[in-house]
Protein backbone atom coordinates (compact mmCIF):
# COMPACT_ATOMS: atom_id res chain seq x y z
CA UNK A 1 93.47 82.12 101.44
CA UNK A 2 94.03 86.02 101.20
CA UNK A 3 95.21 87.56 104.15
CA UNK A 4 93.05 90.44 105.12
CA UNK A 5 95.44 93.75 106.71
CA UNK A 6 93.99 95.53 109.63
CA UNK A 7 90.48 96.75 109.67
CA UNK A 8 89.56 100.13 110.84
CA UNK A 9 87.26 98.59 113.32
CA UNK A 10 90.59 96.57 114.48
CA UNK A 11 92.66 99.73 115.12
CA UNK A 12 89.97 101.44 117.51
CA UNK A 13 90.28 97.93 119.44
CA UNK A 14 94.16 97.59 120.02
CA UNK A 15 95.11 101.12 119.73
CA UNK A 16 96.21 101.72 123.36
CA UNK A 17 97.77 98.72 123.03
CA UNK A 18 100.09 99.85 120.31
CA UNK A 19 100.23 103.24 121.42
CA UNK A 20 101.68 102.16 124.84
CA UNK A 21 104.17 100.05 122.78
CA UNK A 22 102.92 96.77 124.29
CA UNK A 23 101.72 95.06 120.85
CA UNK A 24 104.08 92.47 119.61
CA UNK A 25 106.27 93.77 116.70
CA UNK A 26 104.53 91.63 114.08
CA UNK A 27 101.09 93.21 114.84
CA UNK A 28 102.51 96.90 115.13
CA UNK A 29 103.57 96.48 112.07
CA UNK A 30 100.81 95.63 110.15
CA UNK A 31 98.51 98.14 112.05
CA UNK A 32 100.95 100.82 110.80
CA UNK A 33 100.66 99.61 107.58
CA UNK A 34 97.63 100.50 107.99
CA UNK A 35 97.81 103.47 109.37
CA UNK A 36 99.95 104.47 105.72
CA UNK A 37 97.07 104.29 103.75
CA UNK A 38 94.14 105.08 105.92
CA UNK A 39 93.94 109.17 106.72
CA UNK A 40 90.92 108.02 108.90
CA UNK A 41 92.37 106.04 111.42
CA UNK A 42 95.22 108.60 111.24
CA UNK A 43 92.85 111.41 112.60
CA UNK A 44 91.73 109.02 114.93
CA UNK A 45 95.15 108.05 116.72
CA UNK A 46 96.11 112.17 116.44
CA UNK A 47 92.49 112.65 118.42
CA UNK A 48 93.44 109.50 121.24
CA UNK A 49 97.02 110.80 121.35
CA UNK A 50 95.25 114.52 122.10
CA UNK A 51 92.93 113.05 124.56
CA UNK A 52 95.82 111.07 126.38
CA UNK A 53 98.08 114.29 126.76
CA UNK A 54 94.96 116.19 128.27
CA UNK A 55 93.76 113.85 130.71
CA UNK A 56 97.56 113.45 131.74
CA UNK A 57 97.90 117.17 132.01
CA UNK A 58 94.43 117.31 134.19
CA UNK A 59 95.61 114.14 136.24
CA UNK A 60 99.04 116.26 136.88
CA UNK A 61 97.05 119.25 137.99
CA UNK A 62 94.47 117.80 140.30
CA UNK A 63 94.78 117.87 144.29
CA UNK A 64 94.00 114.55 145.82
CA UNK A 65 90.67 115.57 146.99
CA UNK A 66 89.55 116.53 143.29
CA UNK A 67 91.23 113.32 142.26
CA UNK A 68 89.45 110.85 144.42
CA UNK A 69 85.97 112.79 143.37
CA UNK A 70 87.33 112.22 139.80
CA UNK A 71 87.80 108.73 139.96
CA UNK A 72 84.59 108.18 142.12
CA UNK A 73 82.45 110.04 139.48
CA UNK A 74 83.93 107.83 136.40
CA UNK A 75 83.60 104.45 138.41
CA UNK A 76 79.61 104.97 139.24
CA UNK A 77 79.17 106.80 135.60
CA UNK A 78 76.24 104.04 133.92
């Protein structure tokens, strides 16, 4: 049986996982493999790595008040 590498559709699943470095080294390795030959999924960890740094930054910047609203609004969001 051929092995298959990582799918595109596999990389949007684990990214955070990898990204946090909490994917075992086997499994990193074979989603960066990926990542080598797919300028796709490249654009999309540059756009989740953007998206991380902002929400930090807004998370950082927040008063308690405006961070409990925050919070409340994303739990209720349907």
């Amino acid at each position: 049986m051929i092995e298959v590498g990582v799918r595109c559709s596999e990389l949007v699943d684990v990214i955070t996982d990898w990204m946090e470095g909490a994917m075992p080294e086997g499994r990193a390795a074979e989603l960066e493999e990926h990542l080598a030959i797919c300028p796709h999924c490249v654009d999309y960890v540059d756009q989740m790595r953007t998206a991380t740094a902002l929400l930090r930054r807004l998370n950082d910047d927040l008063d308690d008040g405006n961070h409990q609203r925050l919070l409340r609004a994303f739990r209720t969001w349907t």
